[in-house]
N, C-alpha and C. Protein backbone atom coordinates (compact mmCIF):
# COMPACT_ATOMS: atom_id res chain seq x y z
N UNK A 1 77.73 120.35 115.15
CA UNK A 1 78.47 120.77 113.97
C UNK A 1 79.96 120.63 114.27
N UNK A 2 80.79 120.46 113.31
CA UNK A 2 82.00 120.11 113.64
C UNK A 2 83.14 121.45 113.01
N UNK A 3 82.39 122.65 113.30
CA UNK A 3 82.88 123.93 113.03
C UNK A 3 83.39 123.95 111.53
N UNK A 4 83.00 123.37 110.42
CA UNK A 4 83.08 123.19 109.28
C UNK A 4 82.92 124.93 108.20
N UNK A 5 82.14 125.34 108.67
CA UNK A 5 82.04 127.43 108.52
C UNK A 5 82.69 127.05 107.18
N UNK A 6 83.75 128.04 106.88
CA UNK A 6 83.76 128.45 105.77
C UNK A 6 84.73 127.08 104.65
N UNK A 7 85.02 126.07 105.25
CA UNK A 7 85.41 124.90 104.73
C UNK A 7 84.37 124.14 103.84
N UNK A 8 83.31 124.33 104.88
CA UNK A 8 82.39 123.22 104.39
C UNK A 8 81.65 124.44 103.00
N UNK A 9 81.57 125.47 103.49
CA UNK A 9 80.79 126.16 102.31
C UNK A 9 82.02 126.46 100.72
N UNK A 10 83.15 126.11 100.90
CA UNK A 10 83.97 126.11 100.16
C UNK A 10 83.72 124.59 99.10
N UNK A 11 83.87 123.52 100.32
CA UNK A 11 83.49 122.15 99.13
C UNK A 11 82.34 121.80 98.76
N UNK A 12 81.14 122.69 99.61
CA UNK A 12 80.01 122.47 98.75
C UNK A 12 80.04 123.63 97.56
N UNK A 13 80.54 124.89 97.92
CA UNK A 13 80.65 125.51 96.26
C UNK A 13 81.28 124.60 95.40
N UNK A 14 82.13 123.91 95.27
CA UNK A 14 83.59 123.56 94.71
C UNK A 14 82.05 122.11 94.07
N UNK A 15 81.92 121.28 94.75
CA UNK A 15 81.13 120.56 94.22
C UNK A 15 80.31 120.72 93.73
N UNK A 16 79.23 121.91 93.78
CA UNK A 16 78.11 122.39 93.20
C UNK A 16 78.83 122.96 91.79
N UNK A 17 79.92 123.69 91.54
CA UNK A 17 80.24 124.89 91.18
C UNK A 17 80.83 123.49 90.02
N UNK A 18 81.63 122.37 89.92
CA UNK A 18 81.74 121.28 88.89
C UNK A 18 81.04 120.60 88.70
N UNK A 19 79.11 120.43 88.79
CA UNK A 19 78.53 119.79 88.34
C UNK A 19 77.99 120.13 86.83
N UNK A 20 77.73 118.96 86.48
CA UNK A 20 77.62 118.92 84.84
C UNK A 20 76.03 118.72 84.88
N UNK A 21 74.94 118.75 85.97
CA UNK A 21 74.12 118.16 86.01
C UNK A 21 73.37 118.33 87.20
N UNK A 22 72.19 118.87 87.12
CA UNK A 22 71.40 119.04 88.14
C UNK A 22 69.99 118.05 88.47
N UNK A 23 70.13 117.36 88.94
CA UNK A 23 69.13 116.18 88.72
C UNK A 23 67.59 116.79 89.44
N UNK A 24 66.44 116.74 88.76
CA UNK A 24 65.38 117.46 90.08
C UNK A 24 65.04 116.50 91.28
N UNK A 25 64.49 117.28 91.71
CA UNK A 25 63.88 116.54 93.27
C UNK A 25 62.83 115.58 92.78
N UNK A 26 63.08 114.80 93.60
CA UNK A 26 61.73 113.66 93.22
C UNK A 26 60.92 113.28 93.97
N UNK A 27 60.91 114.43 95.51
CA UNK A 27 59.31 113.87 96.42
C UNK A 27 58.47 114.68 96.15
N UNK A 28 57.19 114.41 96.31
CA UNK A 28 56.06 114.67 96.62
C UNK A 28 55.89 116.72 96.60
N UNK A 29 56.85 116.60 97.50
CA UNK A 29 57.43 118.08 98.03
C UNK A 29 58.40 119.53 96.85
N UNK A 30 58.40 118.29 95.89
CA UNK A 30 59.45 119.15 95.02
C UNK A 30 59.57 120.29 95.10
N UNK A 31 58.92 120.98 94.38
CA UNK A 31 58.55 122.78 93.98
C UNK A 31 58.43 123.28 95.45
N UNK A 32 58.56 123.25 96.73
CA UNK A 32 58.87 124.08 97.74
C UNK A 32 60.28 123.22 98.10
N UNK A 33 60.74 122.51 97.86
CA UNK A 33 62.33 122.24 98.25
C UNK A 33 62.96 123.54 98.36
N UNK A 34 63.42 123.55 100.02
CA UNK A 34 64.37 125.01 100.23
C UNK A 34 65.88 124.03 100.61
N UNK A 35 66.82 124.76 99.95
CA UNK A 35 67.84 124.20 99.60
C UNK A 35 68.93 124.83 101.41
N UNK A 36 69.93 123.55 101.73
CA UNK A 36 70.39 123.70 103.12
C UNK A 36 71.71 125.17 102.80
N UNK A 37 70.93 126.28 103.30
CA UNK A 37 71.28 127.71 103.25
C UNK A 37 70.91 128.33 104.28
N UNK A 38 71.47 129.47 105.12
CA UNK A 38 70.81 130.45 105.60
C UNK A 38 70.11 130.46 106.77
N UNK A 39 68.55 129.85 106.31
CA UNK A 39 67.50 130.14 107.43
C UNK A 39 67.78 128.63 108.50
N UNK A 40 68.65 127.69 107.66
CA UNK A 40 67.66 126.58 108.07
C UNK A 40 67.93 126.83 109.98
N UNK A 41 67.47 125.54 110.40
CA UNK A 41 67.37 125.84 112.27
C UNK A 41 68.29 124.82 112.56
N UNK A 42 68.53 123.62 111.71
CA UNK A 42 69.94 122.80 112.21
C UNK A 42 70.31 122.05 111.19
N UNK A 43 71.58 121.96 111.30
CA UNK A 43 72.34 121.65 109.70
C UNK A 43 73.33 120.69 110.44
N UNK A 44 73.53 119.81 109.65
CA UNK A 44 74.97 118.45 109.59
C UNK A 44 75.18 118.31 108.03
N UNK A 45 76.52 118.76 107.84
CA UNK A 45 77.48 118.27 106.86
C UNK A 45 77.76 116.88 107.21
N UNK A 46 78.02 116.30 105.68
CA UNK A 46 79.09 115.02 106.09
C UNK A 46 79.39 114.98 104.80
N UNK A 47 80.43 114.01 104.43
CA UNK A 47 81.02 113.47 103.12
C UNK A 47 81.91 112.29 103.12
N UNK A 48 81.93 111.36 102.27
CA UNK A 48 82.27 110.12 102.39
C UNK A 48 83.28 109.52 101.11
N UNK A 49 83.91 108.95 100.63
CA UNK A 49 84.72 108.76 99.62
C UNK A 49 84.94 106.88 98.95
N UNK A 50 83.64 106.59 98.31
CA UNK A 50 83.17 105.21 98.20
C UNK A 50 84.31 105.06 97.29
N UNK A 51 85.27 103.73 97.21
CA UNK A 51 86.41 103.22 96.57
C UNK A 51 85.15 102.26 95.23
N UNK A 52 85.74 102.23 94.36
CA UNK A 52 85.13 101.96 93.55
C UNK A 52 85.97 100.79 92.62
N UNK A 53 85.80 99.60 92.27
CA UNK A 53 86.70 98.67 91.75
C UNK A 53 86.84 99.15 89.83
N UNK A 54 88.22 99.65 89.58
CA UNK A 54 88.37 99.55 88.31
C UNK A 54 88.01 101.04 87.62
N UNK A 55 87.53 101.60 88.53
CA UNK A 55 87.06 103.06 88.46
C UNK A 55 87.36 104.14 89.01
N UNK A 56 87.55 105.38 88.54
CA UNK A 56 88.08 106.35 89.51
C UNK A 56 87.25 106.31 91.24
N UNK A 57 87.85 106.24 92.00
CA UNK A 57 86.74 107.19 93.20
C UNK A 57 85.84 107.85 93.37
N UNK A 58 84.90 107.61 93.77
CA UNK A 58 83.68 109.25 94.07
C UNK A 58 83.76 109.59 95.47
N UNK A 59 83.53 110.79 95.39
CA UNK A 59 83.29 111.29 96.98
C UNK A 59 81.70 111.61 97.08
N UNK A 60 80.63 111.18 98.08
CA UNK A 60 79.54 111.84 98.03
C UNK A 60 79.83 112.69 99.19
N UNK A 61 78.68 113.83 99.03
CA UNK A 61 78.78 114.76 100.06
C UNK A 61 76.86 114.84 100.33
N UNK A 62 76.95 115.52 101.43
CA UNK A 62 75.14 115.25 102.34
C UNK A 62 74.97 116.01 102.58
N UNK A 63 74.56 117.24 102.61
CA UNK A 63 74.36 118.58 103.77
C UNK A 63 72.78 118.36 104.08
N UNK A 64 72.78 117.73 105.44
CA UNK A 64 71.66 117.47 105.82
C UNK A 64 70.72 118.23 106.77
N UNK A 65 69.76 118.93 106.56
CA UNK A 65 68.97 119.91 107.25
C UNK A 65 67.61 119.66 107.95
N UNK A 66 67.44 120.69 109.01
CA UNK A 66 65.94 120.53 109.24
C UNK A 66 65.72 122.10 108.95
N UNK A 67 64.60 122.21 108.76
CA UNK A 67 63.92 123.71 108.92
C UNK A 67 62.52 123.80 109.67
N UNK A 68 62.47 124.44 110.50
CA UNK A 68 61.28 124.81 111.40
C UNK A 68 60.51 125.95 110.95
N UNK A 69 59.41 126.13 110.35
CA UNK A 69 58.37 126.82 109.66
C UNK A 69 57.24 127.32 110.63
N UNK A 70 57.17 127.58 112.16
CA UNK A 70 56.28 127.52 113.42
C UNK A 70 55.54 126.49 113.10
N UNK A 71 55.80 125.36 113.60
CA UNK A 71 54.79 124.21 113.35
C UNK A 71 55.07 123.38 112.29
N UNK A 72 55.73 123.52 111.48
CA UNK A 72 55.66 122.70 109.81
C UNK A 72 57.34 122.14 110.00
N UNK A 73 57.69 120.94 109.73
CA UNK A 73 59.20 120.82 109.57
C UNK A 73 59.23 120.51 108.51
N UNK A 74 60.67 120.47 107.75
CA UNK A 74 60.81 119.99 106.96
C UNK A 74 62.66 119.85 106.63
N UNK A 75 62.64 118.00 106.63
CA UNK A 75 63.57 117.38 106.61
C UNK A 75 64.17 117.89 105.25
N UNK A 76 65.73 118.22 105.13
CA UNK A 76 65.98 118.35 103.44
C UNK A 76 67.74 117.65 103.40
N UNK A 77 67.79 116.96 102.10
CA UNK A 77 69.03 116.40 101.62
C UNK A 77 69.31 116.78 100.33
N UNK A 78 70.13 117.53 100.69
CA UNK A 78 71.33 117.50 99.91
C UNK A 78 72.31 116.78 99.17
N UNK A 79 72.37 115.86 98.29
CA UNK A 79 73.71 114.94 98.03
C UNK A 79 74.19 115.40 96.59
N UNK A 80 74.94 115.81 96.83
CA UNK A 80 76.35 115.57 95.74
C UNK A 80 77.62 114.97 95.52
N UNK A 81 77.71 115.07 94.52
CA UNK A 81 78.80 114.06 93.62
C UNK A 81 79.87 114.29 93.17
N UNK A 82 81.26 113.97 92.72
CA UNK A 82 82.58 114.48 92.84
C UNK A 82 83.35 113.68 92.10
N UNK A 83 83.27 112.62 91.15
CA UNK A 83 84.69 111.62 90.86
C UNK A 83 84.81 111.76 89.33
N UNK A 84 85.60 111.19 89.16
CA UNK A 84 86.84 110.91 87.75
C UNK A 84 85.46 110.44 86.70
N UNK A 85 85.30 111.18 85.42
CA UNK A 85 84.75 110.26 84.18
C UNK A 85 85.23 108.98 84.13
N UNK A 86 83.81 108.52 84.11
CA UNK A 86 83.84 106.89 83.94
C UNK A 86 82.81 106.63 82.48
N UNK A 87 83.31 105.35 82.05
CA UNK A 87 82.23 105.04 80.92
C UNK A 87 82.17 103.63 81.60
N UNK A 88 80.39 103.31 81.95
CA UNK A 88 80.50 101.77 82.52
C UNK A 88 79.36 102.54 84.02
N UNK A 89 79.01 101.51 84.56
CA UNK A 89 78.06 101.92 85.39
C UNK A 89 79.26 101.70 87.01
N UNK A 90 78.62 102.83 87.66
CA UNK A 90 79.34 102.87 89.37
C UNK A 90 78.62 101.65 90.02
N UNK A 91 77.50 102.10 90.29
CA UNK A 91 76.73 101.48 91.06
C UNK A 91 75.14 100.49 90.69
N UNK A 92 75.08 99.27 90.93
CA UNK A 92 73.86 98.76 91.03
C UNK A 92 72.56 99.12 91.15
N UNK A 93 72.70 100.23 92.33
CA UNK A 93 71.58 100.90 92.88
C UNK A 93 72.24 102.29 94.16
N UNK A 94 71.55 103.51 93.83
CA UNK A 94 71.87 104.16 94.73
C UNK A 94 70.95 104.65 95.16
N UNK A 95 70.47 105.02 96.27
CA UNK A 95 68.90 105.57 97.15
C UNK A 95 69.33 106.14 98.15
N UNK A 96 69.29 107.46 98.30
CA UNK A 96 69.05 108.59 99.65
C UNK A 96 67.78 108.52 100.26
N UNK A 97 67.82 108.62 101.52
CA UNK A 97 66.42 108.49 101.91
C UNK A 97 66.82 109.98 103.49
N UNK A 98 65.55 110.61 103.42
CA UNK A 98 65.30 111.50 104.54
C UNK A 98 64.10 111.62 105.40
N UNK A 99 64.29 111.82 106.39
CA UNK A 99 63.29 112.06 107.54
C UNK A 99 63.23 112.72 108.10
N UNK A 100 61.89 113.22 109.08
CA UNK A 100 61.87 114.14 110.26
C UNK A 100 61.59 113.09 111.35
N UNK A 101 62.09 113.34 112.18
CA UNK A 101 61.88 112.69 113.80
C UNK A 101 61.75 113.42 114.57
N UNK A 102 60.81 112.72 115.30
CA UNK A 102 59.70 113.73 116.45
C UNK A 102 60.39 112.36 117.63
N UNK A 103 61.72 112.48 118.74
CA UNK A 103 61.81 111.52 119.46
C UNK A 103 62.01 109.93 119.13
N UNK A 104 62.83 110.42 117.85
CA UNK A 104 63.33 109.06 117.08
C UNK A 104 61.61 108.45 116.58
N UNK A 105 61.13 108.76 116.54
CA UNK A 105 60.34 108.12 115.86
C UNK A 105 59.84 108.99 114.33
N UNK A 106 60.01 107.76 113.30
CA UNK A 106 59.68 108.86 112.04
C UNK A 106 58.64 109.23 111.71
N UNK A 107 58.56 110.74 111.25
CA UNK A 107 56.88 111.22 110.88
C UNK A 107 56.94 111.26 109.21
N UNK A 108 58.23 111.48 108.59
CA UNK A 108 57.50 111.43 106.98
C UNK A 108 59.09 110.96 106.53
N UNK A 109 59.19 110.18 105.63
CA UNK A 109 60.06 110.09 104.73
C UNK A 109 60.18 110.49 103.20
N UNK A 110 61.08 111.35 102.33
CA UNK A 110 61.42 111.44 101.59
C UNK A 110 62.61 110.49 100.84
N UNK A 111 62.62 110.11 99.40
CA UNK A 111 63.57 109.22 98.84
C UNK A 111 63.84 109.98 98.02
N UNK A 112 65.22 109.63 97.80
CA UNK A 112 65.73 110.52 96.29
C UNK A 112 66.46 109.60 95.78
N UNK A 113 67.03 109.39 94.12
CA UNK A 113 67.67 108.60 93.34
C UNK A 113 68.61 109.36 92.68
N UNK A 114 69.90 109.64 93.47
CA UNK A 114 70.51 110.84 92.28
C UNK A 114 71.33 110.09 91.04
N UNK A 115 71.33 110.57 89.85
CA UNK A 115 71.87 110.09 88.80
C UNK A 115 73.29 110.10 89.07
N UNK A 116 73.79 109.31 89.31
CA UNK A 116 75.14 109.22 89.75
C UNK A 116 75.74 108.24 89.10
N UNK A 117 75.26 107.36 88.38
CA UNK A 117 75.97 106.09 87.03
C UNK A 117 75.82 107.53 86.03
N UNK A 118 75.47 108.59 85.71
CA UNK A 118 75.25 109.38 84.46
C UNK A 118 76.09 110.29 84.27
N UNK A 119 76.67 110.77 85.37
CA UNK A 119 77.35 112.19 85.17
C UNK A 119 78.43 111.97 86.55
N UNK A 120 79.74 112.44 86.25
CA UNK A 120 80.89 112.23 86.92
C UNK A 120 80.57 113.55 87.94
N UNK A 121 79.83 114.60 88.04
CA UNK A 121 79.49 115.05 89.36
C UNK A 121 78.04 115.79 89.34
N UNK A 122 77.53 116.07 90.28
CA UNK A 122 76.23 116.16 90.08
C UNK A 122 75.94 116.46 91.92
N UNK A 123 74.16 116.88 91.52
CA UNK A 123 74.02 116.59 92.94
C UNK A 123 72.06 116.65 92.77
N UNK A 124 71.79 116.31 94.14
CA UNK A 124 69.72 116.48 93.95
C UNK A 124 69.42 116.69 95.38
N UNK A 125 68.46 117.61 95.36
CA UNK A 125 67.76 117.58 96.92
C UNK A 125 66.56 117.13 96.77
N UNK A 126 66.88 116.73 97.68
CA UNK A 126 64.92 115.56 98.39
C UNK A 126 64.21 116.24 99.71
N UNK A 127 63.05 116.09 100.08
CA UNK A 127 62.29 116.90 101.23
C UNK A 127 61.40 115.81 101.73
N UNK A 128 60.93 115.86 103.13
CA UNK A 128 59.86 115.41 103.57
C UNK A 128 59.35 116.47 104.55
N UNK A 129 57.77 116.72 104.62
CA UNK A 129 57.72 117.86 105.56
C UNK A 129 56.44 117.09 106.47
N UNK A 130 56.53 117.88 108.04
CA UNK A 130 55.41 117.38 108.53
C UNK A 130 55.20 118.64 109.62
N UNK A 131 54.10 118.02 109.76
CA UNK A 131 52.90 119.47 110.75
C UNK A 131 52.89 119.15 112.10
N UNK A 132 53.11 119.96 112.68
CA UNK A 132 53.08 119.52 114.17
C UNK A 132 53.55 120.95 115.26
N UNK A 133 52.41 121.00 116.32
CA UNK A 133 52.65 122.29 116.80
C UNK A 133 53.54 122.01 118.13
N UNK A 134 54.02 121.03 118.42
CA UNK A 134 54.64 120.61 119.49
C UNK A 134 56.27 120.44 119.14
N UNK A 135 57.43 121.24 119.36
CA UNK A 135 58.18 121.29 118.93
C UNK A 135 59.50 121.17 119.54
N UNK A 136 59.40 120.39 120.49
CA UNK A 136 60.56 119.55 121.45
C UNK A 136 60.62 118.24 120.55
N UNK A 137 62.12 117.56 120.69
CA UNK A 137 62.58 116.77 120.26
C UNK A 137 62.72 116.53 118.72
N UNK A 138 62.47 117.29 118.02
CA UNK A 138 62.51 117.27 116.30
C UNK A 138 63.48 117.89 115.66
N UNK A 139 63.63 116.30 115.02
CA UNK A 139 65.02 116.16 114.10
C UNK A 139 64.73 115.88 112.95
N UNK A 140 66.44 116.04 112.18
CA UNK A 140 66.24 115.38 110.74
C UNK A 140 67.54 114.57 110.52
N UNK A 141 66.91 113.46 109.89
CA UNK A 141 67.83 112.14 109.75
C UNK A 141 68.14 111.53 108.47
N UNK A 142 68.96 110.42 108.22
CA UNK A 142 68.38 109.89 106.77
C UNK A 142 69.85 108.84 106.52
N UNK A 143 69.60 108.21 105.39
CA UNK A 143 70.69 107.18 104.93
C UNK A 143 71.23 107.07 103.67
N UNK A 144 71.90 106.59 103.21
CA UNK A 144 71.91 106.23 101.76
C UNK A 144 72.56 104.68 102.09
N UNK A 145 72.12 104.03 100.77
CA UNK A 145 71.78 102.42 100.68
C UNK A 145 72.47 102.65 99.28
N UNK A 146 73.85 102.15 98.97
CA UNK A 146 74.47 101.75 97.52
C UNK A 146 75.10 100.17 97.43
N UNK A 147 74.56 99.99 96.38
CA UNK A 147 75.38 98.61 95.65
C UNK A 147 76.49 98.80 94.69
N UNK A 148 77.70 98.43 95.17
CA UNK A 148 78.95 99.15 94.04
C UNK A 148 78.61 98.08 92.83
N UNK A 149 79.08 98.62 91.84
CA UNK A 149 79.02 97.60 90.82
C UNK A 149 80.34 96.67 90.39
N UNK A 150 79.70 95.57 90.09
CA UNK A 150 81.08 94.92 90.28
C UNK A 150 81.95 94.29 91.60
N UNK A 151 81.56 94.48 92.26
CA UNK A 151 82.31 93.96 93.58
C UNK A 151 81.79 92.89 94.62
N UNK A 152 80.88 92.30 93.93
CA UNK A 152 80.43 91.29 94.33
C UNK A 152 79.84 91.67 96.15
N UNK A 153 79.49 92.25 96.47
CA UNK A 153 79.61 92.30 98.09
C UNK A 153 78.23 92.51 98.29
N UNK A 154 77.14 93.38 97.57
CA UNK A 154 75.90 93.13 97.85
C UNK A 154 75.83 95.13 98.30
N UNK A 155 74.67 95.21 99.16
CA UNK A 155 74.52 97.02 99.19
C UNK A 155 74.89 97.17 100.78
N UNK A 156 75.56 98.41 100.82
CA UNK A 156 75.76 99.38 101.83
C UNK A 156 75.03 100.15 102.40
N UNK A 157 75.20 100.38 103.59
CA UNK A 157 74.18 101.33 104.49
C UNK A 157 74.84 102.24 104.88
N UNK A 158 75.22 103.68 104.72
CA UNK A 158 75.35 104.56 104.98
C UNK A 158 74.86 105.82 106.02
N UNK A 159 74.62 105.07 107.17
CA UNK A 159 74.13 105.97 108.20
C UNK A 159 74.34 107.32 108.08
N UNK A 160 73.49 108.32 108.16
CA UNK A 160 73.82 109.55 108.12
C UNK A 160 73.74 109.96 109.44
N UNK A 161 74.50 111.07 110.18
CA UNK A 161 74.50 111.49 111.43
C UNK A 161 72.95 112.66 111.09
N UNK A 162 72.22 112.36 111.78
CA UNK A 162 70.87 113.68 112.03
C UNK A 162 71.65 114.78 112.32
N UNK A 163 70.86 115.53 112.21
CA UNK A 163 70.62 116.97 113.37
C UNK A 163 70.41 116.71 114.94
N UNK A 164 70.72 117.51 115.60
CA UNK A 164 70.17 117.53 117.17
C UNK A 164 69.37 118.08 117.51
């Protein structure tokens, strides 16, 4: 963690707290999605600020979690959204994707699609969970993959830093 404490819980209020729009979860997992608060067992913030041609800026933000359940994990993402009203589409394609890793190797993936051409801020959590009573080396990881629109360049990979 990069001692983020009461900063980071400031711009995720601040971003949560101006969304116009709550998009639902879209894995498998929905209806137990526990949102990155509190219990979880290891948390990474990040946030990023995609330049956008002809359009205001967006900032996305990630609060990326694992939670340990004795035995059950479950990977969770967070992404929200932050920029200037636009009329006209941002992006081509945008896709969050999350995981649990057991030793870098993945045991379940979750995808999420947040509406982010729809609403100038916003945000959605996604989950993947997996079972396992052996509980050395398990993490949570994940990416996002965007195509800006307009800029001719093709899609981005957005490495997300895991958990440890």
């Amino acid at each position: 963690m990069w001692g983020m404490g009461l900063r980071r819980a400031g711009v995720v209020a601040a971003a949560v707290a101006g969304a116009t729009a709550v998009a639902p979860a879209t894995s498998a997992a929905a209806a137990d999605v526990e949102y990155c608060s509190g219990n979880y067992t290891q948390e990474y913030y990040q946030a990023k600020k995609i330049a956008l041609p002809g359009k205001p800026d967006i900032t996305v933000y990630v609060d990326l979690c694992l939670y340990n359940h004795v035995g059950s994990y479950q990977a969770i993402s967070n992404v929200s959204w932050d920029g200037g009203f636009i009329v006209g589409k941002r992006f081509n394609s945008f896709t969050a994707t999350v995981w649990v890793q057991k030793n870098d190797v993945n045991k379940c993936t979750g995808t999420g699609y947040p509406s982010i051409n729809s609403y100038d801020s916003g945000s959605l959590a996604f989950t993947c969970a997996w079972q396992s009573a052996n509980t050395s080396g398990v993490s949570a990881d994940g990416k996002i993959v965007y195509d800006i629109a307009n800029d001719g360049k093709g899609a981005y990979t957005w490495q997300l830093t895991g958990t440890s």
